[in-house]
Each structure stands twice: as structure tokens, then as C-alpha cells.
Protein backbone atom coordinates (compact mmCIF):
# COMPACT_ATOMS: atom_id res chain seq x y z
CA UNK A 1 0.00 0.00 0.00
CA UNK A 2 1.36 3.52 -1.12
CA UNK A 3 0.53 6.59 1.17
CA UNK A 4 -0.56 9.38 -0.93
CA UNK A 5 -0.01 12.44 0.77
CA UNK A 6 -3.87 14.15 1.45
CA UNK A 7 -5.20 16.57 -1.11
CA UNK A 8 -5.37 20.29 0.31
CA UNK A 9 -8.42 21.92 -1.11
CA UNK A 10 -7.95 25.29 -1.48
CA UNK A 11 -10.16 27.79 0.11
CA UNK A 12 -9.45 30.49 -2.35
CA UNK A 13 -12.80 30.75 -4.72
CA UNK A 14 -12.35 31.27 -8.16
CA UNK A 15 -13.52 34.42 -9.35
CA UNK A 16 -12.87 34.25 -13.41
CA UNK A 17 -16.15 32.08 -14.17
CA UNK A 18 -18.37 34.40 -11.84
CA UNK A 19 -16.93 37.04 -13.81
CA UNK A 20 -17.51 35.61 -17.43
CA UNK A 21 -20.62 35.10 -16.29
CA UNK A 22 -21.63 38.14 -15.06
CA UNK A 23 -20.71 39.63 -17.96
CA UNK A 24 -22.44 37.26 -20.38
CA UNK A 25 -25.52 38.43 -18.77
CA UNK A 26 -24.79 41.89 -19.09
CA UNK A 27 -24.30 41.73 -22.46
CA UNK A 28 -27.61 39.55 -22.72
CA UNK A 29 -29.66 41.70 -21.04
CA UNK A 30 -28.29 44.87 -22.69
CA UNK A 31 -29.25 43.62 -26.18
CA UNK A 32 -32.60 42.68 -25.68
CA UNK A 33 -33.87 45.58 -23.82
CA UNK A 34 -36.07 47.93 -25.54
CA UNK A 35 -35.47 51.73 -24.62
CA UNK A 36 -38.93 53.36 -24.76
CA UNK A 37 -37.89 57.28 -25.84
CA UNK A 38 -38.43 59.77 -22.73
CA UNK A 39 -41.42 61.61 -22.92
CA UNK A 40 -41.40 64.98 -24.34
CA UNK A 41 -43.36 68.04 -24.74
CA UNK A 42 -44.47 67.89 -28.26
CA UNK A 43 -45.03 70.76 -30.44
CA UNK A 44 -48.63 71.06 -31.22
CA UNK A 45 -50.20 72.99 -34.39
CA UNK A 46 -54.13 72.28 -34.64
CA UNK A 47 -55.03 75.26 -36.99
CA UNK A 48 -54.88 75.15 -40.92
CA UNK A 49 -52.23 78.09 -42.00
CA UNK A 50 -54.93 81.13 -43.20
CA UNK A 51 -57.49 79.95 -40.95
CA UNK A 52 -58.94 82.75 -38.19
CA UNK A 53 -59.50 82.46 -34.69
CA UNK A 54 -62.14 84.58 -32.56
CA UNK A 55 -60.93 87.19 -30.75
CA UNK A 56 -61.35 86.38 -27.28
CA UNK A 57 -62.08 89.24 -24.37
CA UNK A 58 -60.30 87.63 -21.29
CA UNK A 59 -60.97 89.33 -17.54
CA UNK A 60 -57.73 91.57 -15.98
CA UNK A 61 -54.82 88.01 -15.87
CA UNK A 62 -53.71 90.43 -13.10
CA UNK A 63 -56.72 89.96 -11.10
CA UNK A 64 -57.06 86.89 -11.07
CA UNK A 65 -55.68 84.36 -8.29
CA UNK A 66 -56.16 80.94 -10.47
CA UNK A 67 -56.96 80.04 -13.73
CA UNK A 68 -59.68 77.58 -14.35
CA UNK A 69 -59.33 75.37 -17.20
CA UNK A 70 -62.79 73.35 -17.66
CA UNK A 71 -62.51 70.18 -20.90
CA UNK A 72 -65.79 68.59 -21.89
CA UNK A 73 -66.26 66.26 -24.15
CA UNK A 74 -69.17 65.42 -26.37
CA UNK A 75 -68.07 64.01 -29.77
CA UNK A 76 -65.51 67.05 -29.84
CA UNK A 77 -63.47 68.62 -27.12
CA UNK A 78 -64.49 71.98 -25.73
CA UNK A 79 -62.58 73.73 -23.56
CA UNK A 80 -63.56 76.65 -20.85
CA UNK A 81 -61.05 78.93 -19.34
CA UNK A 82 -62.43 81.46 -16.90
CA UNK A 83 -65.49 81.76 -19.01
CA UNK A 84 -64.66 82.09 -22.34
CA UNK A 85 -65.18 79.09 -24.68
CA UNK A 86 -62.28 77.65 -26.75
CA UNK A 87 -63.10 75.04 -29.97
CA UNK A 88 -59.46 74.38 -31.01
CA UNK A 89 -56.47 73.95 -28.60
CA UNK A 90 -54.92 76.58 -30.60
CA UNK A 91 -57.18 78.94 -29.01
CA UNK A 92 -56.49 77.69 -25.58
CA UNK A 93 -52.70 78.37 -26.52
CA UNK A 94 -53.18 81.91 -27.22
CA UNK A 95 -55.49 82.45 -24.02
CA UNK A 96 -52.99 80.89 -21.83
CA UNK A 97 -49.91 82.85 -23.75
CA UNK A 98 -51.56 86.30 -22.46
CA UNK A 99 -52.38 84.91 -19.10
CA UNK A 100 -48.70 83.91 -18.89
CA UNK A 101 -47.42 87.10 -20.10
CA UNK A 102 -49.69 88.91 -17.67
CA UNK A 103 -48.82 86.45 -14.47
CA UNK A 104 -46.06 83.91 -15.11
CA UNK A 105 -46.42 82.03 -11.78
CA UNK A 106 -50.21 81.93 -11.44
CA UNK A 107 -51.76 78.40 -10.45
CA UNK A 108 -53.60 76.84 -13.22
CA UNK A 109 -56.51 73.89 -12.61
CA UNK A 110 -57.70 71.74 -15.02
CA UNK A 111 -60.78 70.11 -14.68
CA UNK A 112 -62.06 67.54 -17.06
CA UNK A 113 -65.43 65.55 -17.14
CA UNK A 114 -65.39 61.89 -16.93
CA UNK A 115 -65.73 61.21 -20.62
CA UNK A 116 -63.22 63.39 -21.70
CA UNK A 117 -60.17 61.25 -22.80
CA UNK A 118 -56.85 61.78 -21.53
CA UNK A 119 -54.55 62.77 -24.08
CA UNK A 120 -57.10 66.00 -24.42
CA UNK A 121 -55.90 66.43 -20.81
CA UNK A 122 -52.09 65.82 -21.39
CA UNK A 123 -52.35 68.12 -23.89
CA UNK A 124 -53.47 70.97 -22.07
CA UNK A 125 -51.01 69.82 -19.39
CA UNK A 126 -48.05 70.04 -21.76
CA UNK A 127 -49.53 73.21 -23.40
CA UNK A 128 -48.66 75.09 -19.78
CA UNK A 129 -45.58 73.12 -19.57
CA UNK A 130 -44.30 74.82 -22.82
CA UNK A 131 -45.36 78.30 -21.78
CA UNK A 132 -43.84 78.09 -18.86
CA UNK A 133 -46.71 77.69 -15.82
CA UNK A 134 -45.40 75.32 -13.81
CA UNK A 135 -47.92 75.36 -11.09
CA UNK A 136 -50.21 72.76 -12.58
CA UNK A 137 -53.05 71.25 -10.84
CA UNK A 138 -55.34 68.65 -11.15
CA UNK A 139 -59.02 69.15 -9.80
CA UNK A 140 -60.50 66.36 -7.93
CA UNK A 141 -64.08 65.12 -8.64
């Protein structure tokens, strides 16, 4: 009978196959993720060049503590700011332009019915966004 002298295992763990490994998976994972685009304001035109809006008589913007921005919704969009009927969200644009220009950090409210869908709501959302009122709110139902 030979003695063989005991095998020493070695504590030390190997680290290069965790590694390739790891990496594999990085790679995997980077190539078959899908990077949605980040959500942007985007520029919105919804008048025909040529076509006329209505001149619209808006109270004192420097009187006023909030502006109330009303959407209904039946077949078409309306809007409503502080009273003065808007068919196109061009004219809601130019309402909210002089308001802005008048009183840059007034609070601005949107209230929507129920059936009104919610892009018409993003959109007046992003429409303040662009001009610059930041102090956006959401009424509650």
C-alpha cells in the first residue's frame, strides 16, 4: 500500500467564471432591452395656416388668483377657461400665452369631465408646460 499524501483543497474561490458570467448576462440583457424614448413636450399645431380664430375678451390676468381650465367632451373637445369658450387647442394656446405674459407664476386647474379622454388632458397639461406655468393642478371630482 502507497501513502498518498492528502489533497489540500484550497479555500481560495475562483472568481474568473463568476466574472464571465456576469458579464455574459450583461451583455444579454443589454441587447434585448427595448429603450422606450423619454417623454417629451411635443409641439402642437391644430389650426390650418390662413385659418382665423375669434378674438377672445379675457378678464384683468392680473386679477385673477387661479386660472380655471374646464374640458368637456361630447363628440368634440371643448374647452372653458375662466369663461370664455375655446373650440381648437390653438385657441387655448393663445389664451394661456396672455395669461402667462400677464402672471407667469399663477396656479392653473384643469378640470375635465369623466368622458373626456386623456390625451385631451395631457395636452393641455403640456400646453402650460411649454409656456412656462409650472404650477399645474389637477381638480378632484
Amino acid at each position: 500500500m502507497t501513502n498518498k499524501p492528502p489533497r489540500t483543497t484550497s479555500a481560495e474561490l475562483q472568481m474568473t467564471p463568476i466574472i464571465d458570467v456576469i458579464f455574459l448576462l450583461l451583455i444579454f440583457f443589454m441587447c434585448t432591452a427595448h429603450f422606450s424614448p423619454p417623454e417629451e413636450i411635443l409641439p402642437m399645431n391644430t389650426t390650418l395656416p390662413g385659418s382665423l380664430s375669434a378674438e377672445v375678451v379675457l378678464p384683468d390676468p392680473v386679477n385673477l388668483d387661479t386660472v380655471l381650465i374646464q374640458i368637456f367632451f361630447d363628440q368634440e373637445t371643448h374647452w372653458q377657461i375662466e369663461g370664455n369658450q375655446c373650440s381648437t387647442l390653438h385657441e387655448v394656446r393663445n389664451i394661456l400665452r396672455l395669461i402667462q405674459k400677464a402672471k407667469p407664476d399663477i396656479p392653473v386647474i384643469i378640470a375635465s369631465a369623466d368622458v373626456v379622454p386623456i390625451e385631451h388632458v395631457i395636452d393641455v397639461y403640456d400646453l402650460c408646460c411649454l409656456l412656462g406655468l409650472s404650477r399645474v393642478q389637477f381638480a378632484a371630482q
